[in-house]
C-alpha atoms as a PDB file:
ATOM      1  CA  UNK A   1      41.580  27.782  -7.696  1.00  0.00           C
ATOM      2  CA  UNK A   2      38.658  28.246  -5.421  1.00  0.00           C
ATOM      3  CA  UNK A   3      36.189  30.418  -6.094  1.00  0.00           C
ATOM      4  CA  UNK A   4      35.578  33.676  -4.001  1.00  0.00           C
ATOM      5  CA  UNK A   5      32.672  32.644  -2.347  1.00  0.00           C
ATOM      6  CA  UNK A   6      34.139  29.006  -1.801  1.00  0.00           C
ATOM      7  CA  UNK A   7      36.752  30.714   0.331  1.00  0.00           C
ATOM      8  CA  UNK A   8      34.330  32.534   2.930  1.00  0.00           C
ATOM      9  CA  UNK A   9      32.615  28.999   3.496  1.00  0.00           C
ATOM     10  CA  UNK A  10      34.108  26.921   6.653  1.00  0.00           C
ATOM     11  CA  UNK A  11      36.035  23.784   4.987  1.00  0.00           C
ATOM     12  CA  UNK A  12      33.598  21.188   6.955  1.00  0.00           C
ATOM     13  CA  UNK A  13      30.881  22.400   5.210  1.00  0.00           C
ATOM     14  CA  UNK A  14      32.566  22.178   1.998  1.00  0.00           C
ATOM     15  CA  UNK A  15      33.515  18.602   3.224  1.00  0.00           C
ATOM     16  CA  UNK A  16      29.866  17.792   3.734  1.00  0.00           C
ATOM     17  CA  UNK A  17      29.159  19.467   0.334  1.00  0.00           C
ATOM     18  CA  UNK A  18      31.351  17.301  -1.797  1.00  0.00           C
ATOM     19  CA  UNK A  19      30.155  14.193  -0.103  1.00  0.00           C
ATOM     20  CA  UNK A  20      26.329  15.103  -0.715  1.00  0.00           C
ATOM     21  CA  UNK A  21      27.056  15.791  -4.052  1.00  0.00           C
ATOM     22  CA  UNK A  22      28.763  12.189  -5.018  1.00  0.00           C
ATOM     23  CA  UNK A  23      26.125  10.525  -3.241  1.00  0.00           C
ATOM     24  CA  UNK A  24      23.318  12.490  -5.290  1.00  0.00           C
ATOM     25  CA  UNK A  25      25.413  11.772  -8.587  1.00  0.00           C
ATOM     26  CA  UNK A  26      25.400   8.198  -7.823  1.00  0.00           C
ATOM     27  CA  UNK A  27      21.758   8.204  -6.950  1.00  0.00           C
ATOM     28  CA  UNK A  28      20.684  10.194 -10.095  1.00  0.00           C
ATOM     29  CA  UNK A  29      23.257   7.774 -12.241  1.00  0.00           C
ATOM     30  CA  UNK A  30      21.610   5.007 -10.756  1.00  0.00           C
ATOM     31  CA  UNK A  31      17.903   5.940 -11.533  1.00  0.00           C
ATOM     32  CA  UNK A  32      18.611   7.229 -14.956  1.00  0.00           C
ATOM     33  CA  UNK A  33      20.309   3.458 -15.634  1.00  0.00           C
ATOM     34  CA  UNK A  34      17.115   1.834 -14.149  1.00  0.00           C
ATOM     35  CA  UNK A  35      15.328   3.750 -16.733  1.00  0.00           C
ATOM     36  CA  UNK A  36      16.806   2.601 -19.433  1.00  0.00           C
ATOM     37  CA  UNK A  37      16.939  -0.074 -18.681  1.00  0.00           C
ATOM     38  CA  UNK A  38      13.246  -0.614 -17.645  1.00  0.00           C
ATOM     39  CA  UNK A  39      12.751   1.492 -21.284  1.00  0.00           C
ATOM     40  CA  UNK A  40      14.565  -1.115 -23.134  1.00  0.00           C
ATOM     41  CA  UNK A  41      12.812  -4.068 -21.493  1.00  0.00           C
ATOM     42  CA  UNK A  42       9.588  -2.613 -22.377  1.00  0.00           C
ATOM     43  CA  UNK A  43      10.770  -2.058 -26.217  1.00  0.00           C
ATOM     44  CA  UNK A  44      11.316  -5.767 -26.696  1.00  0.00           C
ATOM     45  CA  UNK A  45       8.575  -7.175 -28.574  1.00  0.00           C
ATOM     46  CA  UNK A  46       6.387  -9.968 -26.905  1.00  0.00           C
ATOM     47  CA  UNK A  47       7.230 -13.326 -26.671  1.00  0.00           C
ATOM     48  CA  UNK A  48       3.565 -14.342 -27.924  1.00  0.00           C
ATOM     49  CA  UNK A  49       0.554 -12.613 -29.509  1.00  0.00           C
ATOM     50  CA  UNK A  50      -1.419 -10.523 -27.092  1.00  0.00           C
ATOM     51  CA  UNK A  51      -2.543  -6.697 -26.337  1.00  0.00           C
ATOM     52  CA  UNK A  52      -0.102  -4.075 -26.040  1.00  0.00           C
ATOM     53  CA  UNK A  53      -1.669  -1.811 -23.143  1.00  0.00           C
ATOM     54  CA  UNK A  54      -0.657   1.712 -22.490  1.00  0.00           C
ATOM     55  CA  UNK A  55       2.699   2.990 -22.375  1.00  0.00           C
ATOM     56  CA  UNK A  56       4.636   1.880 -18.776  1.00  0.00           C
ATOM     57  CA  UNK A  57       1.791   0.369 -16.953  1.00  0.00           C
ATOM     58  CA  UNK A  58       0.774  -2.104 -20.283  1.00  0.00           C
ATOM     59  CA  UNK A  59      -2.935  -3.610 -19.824  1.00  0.00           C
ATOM     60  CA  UNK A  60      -2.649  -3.173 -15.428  1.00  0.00           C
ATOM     61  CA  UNK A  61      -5.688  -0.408 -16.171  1.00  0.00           C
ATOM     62  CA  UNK A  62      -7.770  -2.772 -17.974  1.00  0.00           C
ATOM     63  CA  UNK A  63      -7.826  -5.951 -15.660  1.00  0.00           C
ATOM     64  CA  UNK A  64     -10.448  -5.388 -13.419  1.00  0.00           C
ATOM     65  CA  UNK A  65     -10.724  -7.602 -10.505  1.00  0.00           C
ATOM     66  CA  UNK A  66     -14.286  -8.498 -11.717  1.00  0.00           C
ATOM     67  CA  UNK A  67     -13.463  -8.465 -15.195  1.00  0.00           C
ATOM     68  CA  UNK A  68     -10.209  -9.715 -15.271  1.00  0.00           C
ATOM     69  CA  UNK A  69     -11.015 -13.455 -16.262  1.00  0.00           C
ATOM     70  CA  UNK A  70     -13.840 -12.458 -18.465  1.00  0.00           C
ATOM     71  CA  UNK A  71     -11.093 -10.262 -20.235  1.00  0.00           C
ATOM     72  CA  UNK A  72      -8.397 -12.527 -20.567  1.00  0.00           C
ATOM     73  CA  UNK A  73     -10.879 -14.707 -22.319  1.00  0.00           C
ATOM     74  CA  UNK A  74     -11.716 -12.154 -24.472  1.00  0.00           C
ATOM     75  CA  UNK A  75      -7.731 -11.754 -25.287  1.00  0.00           C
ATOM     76  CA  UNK A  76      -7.374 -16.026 -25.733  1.00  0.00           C
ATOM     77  CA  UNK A  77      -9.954 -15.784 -28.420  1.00  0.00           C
ATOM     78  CA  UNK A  78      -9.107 -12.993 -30.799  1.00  0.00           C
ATOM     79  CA  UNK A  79      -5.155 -13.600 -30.005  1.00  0.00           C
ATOM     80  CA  UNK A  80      -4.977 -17.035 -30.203  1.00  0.00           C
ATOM     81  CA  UNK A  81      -4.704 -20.256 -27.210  1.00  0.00           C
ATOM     82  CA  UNK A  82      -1.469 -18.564 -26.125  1.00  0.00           C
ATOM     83  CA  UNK A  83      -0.957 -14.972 -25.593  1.00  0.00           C
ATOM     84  CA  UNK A  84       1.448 -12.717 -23.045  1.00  0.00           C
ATOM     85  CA  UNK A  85       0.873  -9.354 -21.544  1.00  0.00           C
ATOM     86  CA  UNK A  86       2.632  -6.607 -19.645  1.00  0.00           C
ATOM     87  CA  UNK A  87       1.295  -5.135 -16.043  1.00  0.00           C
ATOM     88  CA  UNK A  88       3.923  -2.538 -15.499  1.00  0.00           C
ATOM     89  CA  UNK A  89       7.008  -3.761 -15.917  1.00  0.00           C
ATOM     90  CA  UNK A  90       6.193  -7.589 -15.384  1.00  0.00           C
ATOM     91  CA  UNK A  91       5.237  -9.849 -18.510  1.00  0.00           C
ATOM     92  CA  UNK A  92       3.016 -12.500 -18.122  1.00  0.00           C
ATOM     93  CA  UNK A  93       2.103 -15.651 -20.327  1.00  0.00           C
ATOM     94  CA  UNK A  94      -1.250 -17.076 -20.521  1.00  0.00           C
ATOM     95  CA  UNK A  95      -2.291 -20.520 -21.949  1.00  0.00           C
ATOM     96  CA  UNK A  96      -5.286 -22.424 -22.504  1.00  0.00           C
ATOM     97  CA  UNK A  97      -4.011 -25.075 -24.535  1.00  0.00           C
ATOM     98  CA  UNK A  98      -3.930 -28.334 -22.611  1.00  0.00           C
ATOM     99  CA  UNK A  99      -1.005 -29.339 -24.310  1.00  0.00           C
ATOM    100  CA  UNK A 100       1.187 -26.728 -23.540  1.00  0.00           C
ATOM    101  CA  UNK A 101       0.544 -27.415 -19.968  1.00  0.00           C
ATOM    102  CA  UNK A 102       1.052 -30.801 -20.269  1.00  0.00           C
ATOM    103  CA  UNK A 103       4.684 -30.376 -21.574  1.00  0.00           C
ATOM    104  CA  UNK A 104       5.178 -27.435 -19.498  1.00  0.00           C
ATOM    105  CA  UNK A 105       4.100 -29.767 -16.262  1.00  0.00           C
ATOM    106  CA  UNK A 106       6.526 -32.702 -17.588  1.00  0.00           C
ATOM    107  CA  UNK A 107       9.519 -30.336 -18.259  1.00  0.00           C
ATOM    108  CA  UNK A 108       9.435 -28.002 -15.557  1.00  0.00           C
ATOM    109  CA  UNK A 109       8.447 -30.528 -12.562  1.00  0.00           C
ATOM    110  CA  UNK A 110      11.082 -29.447 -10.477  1.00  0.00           C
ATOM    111  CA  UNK A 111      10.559 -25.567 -11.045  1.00  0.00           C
ATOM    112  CA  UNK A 112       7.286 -24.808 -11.883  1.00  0.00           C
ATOM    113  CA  UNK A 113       5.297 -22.463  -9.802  1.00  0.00           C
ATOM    114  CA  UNK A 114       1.897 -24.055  -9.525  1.00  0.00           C
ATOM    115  CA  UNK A 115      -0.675 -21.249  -8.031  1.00  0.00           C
ATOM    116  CA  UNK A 116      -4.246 -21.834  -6.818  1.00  0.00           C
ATOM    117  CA  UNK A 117      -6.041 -19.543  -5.560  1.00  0.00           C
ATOM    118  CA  UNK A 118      -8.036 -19.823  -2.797  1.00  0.00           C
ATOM    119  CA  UNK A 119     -10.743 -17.601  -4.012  1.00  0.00           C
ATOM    120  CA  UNK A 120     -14.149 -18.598  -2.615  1.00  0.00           C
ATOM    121  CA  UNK A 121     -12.192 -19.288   1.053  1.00  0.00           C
ATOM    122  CA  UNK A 122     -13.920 -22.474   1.294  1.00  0.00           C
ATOM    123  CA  UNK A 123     -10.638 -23.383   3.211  1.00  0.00           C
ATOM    124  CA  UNK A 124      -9.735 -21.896   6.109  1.00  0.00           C
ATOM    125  CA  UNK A 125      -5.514 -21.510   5.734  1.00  0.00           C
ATOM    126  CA  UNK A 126      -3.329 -22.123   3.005  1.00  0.00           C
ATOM    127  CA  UNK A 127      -2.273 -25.883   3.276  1.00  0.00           C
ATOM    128  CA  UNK A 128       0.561 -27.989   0.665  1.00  0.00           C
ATOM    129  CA  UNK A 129      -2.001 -27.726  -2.516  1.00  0.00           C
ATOM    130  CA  UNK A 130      -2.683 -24.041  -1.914  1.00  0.00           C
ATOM    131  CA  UNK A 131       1.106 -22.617  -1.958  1.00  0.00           C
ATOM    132  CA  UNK A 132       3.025 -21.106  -4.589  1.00  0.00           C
ATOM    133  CA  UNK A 133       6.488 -19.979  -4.727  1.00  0.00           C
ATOM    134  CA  UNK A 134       9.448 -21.363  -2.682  1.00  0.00           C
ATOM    135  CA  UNK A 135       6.675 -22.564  -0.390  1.00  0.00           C
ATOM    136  CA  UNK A 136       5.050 -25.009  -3.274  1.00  0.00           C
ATOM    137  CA  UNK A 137       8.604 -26.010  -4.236  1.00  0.00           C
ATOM    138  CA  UNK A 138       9.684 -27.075  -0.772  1.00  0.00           C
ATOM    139  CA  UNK A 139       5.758 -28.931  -0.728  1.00  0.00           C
ATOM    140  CA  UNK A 140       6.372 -30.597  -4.170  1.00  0.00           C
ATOM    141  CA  UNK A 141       9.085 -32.444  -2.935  1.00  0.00           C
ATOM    142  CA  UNK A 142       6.556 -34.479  -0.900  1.00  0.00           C
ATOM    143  CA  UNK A 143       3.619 -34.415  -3.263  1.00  0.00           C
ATOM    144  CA  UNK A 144       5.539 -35.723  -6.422  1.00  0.00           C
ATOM    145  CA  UNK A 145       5.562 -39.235  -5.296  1.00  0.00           C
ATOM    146  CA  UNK A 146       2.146 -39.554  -3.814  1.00  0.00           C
ATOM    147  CA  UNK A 147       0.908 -38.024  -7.463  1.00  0.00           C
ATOM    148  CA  UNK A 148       2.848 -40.326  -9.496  1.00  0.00           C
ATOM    149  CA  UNK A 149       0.606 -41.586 -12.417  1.00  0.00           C
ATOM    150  CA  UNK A 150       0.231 -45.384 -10.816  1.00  0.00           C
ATOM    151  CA  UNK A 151      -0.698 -43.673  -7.601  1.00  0.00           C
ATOM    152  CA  UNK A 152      -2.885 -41.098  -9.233  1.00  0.00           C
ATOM    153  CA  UNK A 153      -4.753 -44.257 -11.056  1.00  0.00           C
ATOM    154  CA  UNK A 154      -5.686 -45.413  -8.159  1.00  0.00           C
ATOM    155  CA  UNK A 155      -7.109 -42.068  -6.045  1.00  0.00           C
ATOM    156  CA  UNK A 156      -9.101 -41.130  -8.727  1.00  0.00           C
ATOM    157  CA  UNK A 157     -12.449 -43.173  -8.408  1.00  0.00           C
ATOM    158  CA  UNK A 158     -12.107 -42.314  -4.672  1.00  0.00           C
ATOM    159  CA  UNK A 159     -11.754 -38.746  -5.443  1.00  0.00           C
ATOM    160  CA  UNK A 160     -15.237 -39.061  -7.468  1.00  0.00           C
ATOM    161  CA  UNK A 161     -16.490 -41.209  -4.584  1.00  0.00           C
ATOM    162  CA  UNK A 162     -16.363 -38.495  -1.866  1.00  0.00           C
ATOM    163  CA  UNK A 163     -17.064 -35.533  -4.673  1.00  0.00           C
ATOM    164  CA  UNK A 164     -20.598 -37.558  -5.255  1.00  0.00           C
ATOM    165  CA  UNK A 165     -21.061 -37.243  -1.985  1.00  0.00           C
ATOM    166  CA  UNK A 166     -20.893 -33.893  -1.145  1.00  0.00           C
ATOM    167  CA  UNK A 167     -23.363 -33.355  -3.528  1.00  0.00           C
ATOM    168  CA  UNK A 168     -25.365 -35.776  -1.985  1.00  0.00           C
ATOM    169  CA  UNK A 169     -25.108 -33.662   1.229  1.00  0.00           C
ATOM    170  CA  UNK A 170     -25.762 -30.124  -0.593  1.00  0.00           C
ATOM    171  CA  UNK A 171     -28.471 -31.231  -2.219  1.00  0.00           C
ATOM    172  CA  UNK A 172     -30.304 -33.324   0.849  1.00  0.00           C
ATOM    173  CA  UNK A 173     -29.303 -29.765   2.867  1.00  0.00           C
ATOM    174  CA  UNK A 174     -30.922 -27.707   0.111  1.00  0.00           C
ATOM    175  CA  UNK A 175     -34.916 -26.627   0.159  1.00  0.00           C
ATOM    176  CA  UNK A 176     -37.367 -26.550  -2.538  1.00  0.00           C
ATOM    177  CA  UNK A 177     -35.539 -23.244  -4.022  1.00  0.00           C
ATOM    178  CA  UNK A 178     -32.193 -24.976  -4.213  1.00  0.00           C
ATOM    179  CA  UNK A 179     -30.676 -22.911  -1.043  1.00  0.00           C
ATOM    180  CA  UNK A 180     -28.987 -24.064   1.563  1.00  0.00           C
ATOM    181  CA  UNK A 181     -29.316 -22.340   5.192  1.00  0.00           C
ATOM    182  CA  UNK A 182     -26.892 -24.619   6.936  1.00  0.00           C
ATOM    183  CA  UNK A 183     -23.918 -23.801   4.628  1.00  0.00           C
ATOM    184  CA  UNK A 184     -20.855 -25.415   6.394  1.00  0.00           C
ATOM    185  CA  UNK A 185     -18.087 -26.228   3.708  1.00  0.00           C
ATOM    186  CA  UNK A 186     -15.300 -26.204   5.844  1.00  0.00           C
ATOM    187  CA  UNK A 187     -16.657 -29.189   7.565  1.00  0.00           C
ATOM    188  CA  UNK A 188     -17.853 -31.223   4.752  1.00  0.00           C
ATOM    189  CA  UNK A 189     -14.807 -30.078   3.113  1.00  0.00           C
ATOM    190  CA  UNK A 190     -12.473 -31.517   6.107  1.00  0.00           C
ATOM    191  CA  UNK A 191     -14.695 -34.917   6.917  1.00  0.00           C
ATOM    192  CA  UNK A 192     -14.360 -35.635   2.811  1.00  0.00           C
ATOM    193  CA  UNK A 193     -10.816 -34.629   2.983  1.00  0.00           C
ATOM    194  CA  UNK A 194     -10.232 -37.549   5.810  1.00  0.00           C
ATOM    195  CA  UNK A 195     -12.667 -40.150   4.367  1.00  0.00           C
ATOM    196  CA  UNK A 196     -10.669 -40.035   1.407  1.00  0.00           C
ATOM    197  CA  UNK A 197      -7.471 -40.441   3.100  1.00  0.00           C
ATOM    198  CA  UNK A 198      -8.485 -43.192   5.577  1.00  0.00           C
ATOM    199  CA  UNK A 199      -9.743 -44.737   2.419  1.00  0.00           C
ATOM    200  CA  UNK A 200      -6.317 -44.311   0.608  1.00  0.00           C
ATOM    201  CA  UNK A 201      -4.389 -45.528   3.360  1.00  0.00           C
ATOM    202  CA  UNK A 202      -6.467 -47.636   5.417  1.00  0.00           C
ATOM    203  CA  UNK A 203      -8.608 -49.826   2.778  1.00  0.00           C
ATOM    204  CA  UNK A 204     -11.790 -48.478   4.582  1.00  0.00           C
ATOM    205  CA  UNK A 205     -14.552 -46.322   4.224  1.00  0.00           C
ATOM    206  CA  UNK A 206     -16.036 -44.682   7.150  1.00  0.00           C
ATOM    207  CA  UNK A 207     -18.217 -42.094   5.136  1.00  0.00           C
ATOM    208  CA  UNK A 208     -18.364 -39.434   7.952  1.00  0.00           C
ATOM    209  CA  UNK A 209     -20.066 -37.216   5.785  1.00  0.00           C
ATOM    210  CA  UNK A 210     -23.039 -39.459   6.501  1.00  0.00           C
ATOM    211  CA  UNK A 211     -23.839 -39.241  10.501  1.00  0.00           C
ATOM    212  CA  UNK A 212     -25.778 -42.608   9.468  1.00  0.00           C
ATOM    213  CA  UNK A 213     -23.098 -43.585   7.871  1.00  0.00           C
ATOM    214  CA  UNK A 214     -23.606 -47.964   7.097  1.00  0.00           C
ATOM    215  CA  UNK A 215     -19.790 -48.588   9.482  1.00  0.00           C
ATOM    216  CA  UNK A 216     -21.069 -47.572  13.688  1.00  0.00           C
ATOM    217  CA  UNK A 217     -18.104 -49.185  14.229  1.00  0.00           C
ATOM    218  CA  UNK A 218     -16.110 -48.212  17.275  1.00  0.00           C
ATOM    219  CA  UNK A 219     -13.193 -47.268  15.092  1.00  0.00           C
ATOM    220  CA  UNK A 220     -15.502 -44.755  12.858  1.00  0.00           C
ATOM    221  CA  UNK A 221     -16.292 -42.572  15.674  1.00  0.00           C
ATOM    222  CA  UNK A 222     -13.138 -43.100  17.300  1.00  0.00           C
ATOM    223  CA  UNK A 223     -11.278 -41.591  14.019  1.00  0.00           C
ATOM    224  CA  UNK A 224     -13.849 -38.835  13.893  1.00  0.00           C
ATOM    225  CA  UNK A 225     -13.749 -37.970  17.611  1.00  0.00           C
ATOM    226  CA  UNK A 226      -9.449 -37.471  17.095  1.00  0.00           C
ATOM    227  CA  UNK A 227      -9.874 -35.548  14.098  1.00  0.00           C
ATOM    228  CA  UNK A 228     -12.276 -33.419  15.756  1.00  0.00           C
ATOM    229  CA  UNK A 229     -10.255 -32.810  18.882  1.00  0.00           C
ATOM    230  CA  UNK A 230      -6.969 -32.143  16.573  1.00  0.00           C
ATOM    231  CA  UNK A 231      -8.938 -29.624  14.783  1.00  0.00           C
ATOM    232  CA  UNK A 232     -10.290 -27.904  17.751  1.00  0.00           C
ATOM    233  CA  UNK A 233      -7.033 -28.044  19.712  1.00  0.00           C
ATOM    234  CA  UNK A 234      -5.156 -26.693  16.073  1.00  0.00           C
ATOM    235  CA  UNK A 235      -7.403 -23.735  15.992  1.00  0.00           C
ATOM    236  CA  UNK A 236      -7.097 -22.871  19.334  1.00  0.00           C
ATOM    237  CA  UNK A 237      -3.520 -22.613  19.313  1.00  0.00           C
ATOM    238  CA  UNK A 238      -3.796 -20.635  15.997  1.00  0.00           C
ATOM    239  CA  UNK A 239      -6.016 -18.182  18.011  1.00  0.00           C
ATOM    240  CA  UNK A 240      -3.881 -18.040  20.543  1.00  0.00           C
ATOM    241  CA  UNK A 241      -0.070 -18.026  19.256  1.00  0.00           C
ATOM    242  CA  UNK A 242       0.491 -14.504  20.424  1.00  0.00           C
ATOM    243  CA  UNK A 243       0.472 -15.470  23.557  1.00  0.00           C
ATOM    244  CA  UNK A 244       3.014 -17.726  22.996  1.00  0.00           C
ATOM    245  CA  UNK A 245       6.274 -15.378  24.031  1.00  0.00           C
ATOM    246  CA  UNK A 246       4.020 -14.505  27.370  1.00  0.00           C
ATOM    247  CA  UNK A 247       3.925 -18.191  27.814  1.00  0.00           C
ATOM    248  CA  UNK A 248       7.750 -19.187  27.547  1.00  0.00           C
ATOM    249  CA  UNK A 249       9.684 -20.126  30.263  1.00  0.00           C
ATOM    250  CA  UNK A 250       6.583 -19.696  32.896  1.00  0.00           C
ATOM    251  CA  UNK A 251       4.742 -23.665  32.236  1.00  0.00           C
ATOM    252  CA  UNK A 252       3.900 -24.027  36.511  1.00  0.00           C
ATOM    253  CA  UNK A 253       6.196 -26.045  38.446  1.00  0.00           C
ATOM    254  CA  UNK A 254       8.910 -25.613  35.923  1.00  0.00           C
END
């Protein structure tokens, strides 16, 4: 039986009334399970040595983004070459045994999330070696068989090739002091990045880090000049891809 009061209130309204109420009972149902839940991940002990934190936000208020690294190494040496931590709600595992990454890297080729992090921006835009996530498992596909260990035998002296000779370049570029006023990474970066895979590929070794490079050949500047002009014509349509909808449909003479 209604109650007095129900019976003076128009039966929409009560309509609307019992509806708001099953949705809020849901809702509160739901965030009461989510914290359990979350409550009973965070009572599970962790899967390796490491620091507890605070209660529901763990050791997020102690990784400063200056200090983080500095602190983590801090955590490796009085926990031990393994350790794991909580931020929030979100464990993480930290290693610096070399042989732990080695087996992780052999057993987990196909789903490990490599991350490197492109903190000094010496390169301009994330490229296949600076992914992570579904984008560095779609780009591992293609990378696995150029780094296969016969193949990786091979690149390596080139590798140390062009690294010697960047700092060859920094430190002809570099006065008296040691600094260098005509800092341009991104193109030494990009003119080592295509001497070592003309050398790769090609057999030959144009050394366009060198304008006085021992090759003139007509081929040497003729691979610079392209790479140049694909750069240039790259980064003007990255400047310009808004434009891009503006530009559909309207090409003159079409």
């Amino acid at each position: 039986m209604l109650n007095p009061f129900l019976n003076r209130v128009a039966p929409g309204i009560l309509e609307i009334l019992r509806r708001r109420t099953d949705t809020m009972v849901r809702g509160v149902g739901s965030l009461v399970w989510k914290i359990v839940k979350t409550v009973r991940h965070l009572a599970k002990p962790l899967p390796f040595p490491g620091p507890q934190g605070a209660p529901m936000v763990g050791v997020a208020l102690e990784l400063d983004p200056n200090t983080a690294l500095a602190r983590m190494r801090s955590w490796i040496k009085h926990y031990g070459k393994t350790i794991s931590f909580r931020v929030f709600t979100t464990t993480f595992i930290a290693t610096a045994n070399p042989d732990t990454i080695k087996k992780i890297l052999k057993d987990s080729n196909k789903g490990l999330i490599v991350r490197q992090l492109n903190s000094l921006n010496l390169l301009p835009k994330s490229g296949m070696f600076l992914t992570d996530g579904n984008d560095w498992k779609m780009n591992r596909k293609t990378v696995d068989p150029i780094m296969a260990e016969p193949n990786v035998r091979g690149m390596v002296p080139v590798m140390s090739q062009m690294a010697n000779r960047l700092v060859h370049v920094t430190s002809a570029l570099a006065d008296s002091s040691g600094m260098i006023h005509n800092w341009e990474p991104h193109t030494w970066l990009q003119l080592a990045a295509l001497d070592f895979t003309v050398a790769t590929h090609f057999g030959k070794d144009y050394n366009l880090l060198s304008p006085l490079g021992s090759d003139g050949s007509t081929d040497r500047e003729f691979v610079h000049k392209t790479f140049r002009d694909f750069l240039e014509g790259f980064d003007f349509m990255l400047k310009h891809i808004q434009l891009a909808p503006l530009m559909k449909n309207r090409y003159p003479f079409k």
